[in-house]
N, C-alpha and C. Protein backbone atom coordinates (compact mmCIF):
# COMPACT_ATOMS: atom_id res chain seq x y z
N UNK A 1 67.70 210.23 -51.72
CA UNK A 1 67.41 209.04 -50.93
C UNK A 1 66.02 209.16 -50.30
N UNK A 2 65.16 207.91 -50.05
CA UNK A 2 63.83 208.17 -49.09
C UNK A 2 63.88 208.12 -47.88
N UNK A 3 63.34 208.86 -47.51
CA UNK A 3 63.51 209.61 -45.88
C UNK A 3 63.62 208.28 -44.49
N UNK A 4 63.49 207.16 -44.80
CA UNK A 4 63.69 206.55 -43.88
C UNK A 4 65.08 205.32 -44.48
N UNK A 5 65.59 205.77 -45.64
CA UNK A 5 66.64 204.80 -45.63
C UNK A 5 68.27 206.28 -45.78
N UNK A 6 69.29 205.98 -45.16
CA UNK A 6 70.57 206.73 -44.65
C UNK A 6 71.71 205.70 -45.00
N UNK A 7 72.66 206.49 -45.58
CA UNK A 7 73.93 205.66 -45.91
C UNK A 7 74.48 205.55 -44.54
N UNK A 8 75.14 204.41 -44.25
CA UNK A 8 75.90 204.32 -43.10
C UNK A 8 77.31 203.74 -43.95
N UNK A 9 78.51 203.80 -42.39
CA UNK A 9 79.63 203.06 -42.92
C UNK A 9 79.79 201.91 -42.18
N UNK A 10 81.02 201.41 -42.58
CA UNK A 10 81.25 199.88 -41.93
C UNK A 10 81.14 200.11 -40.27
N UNK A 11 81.82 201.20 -39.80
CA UNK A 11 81.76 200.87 -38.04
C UNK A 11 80.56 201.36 -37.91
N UNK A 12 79.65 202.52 -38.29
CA UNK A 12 78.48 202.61 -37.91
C UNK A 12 77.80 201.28 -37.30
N UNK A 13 77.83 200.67 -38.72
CA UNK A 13 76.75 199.10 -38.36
C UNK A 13 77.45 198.57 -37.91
N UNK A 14 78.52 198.50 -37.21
CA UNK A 14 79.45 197.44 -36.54
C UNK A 14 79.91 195.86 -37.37
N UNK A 15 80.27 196.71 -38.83
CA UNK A 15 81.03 195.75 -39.72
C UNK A 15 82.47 196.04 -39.73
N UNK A 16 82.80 194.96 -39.75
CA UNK A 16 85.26 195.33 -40.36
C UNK A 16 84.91 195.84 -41.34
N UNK A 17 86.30 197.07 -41.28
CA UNK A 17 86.34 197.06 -42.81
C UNK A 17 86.77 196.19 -43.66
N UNK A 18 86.61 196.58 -45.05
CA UNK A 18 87.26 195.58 -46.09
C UNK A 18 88.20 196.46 -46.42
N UNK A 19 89.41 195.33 -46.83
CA UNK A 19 90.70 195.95 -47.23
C UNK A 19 90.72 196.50 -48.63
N UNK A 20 91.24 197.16 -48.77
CA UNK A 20 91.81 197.86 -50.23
C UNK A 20 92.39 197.06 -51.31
N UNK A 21 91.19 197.04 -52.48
CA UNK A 21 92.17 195.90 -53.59
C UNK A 21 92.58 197.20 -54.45
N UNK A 22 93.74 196.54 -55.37
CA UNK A 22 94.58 197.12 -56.10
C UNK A 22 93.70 196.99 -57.30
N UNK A 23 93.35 197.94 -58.71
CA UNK A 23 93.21 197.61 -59.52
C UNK A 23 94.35 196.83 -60.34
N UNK A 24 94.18 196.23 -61.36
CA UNK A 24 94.97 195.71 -61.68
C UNK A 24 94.29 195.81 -63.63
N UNK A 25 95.35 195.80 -64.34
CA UNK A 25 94.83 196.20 -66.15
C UNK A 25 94.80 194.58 -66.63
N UNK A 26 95.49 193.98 -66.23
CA UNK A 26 96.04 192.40 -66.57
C UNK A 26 95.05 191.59 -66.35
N UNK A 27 93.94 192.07 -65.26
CA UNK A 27 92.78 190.99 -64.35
C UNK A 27 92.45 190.61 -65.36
N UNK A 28 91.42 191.41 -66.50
CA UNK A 28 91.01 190.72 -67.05
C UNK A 28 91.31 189.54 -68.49
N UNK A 29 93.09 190.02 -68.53
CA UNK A 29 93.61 188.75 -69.99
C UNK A 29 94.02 187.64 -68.61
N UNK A 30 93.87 187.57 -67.34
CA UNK A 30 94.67 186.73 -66.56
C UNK A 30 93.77 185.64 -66.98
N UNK A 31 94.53 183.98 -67.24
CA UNK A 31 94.20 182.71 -67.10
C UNK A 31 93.64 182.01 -65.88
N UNK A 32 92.41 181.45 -65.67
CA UNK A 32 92.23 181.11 -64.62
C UNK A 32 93.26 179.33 -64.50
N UNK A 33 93.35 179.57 -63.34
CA UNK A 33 93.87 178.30 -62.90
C UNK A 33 93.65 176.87 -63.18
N UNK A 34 93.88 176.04 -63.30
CA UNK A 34 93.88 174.62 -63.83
C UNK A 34 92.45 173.90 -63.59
N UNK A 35 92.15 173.75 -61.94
CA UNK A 35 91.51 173.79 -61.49
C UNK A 35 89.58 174.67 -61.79
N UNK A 36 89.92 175.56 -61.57
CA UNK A 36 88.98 176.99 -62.41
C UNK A 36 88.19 176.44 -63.48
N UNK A 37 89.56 176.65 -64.31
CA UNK A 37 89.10 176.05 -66.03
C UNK A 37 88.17 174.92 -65.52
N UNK A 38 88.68 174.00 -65.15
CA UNK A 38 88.35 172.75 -65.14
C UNK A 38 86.63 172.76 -64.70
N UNK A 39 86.60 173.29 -63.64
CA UNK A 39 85.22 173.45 -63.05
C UNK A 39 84.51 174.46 -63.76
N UNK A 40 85.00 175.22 -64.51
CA UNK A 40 84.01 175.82 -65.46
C UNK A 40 83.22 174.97 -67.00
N UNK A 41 84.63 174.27 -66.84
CA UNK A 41 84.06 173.15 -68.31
C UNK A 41 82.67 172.48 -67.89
N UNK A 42 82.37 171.75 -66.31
CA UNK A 42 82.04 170.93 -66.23
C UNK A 42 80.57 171.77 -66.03
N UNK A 43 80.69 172.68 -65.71
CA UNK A 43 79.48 173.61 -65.25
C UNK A 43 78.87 173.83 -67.10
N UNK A 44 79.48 174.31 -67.91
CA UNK A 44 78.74 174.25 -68.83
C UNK A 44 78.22 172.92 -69.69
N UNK A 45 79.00 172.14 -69.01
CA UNK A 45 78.55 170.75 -69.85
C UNK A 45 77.40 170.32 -69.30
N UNK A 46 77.39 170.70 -67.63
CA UNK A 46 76.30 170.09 -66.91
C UNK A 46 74.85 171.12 -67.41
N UNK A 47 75.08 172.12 -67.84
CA UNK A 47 74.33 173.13 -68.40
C UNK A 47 73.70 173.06 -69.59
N UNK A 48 74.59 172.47 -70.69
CA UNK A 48 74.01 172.23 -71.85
C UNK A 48 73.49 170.97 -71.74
N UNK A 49 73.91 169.98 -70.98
CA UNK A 49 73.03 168.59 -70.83
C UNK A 49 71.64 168.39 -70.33
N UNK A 50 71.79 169.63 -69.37
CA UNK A 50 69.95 170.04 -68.88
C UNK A 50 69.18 170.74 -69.65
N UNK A 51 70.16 171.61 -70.11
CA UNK A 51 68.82 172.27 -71.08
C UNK A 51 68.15 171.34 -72.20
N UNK A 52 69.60 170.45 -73.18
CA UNK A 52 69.27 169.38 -73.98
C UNK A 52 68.14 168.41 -73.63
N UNK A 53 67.85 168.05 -71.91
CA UNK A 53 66.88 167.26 -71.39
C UNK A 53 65.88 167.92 -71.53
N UNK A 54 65.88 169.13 -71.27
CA UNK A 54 64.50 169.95 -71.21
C UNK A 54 63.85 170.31 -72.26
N UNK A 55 64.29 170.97 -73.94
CA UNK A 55 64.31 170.84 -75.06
C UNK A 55 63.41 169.81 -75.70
N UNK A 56 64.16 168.31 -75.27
CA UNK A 56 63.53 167.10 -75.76
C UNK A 56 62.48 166.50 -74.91
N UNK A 57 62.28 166.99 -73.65
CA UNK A 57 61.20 166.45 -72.75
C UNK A 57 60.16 167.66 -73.29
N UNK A 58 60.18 168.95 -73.83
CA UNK A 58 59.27 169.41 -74.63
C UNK A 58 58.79 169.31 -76.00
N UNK A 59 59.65 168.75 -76.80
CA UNK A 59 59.37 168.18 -78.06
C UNK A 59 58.62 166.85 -77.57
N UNK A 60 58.33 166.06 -76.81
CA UNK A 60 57.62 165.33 -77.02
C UNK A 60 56.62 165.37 -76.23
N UNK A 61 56.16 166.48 -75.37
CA UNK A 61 55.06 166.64 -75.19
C UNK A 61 54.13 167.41 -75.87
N UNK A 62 54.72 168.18 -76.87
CA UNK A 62 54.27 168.91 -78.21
C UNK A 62 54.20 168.61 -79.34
N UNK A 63 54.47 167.09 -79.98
CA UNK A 63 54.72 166.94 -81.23
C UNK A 63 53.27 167.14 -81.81
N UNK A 64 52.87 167.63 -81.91
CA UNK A 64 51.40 168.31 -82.49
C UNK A 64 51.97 169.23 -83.24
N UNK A 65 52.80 169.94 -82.53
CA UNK A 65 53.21 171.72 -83.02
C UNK A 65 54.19 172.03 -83.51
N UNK A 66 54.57 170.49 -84.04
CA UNK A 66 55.58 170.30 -85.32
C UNK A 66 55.43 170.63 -86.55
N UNK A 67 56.01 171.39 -87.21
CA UNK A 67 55.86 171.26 -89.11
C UNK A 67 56.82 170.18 -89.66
């Protein structure tokens, strides 16, 4: 470590602790929730629709550098 940075713990700095999670083997085949899903769909749709804007707002400020 460099001489002016020191590990501290949670009460040192006057943080709570955090509680103890369980691992779990299942976390990662678990289904997210209805909800979840749902807001993940919309996040990539809203994702591929911007990039698609951005893509075509550069093709036409470049059509020079078309073959």
């Amino acid at each position: 470590m460099l001489a002016a940075v020191r590990a501290t713990t949670p009460q040192i700095a006057g943080l709570p602790a955090l509680p103890e999670m369980g691992r779990s083997r299942t976390a990662r085949k678990a289904e997210p929730d209805a909800v979840a899903a749902r807001l993940a769909d919309i996040l990539l749709q809203v994702a591929v629709e911007s990039l698609a804007r951005k893509c075509a707002g550069a093709a036409r400020e470049r059509p020079a550098e078309r073959s």
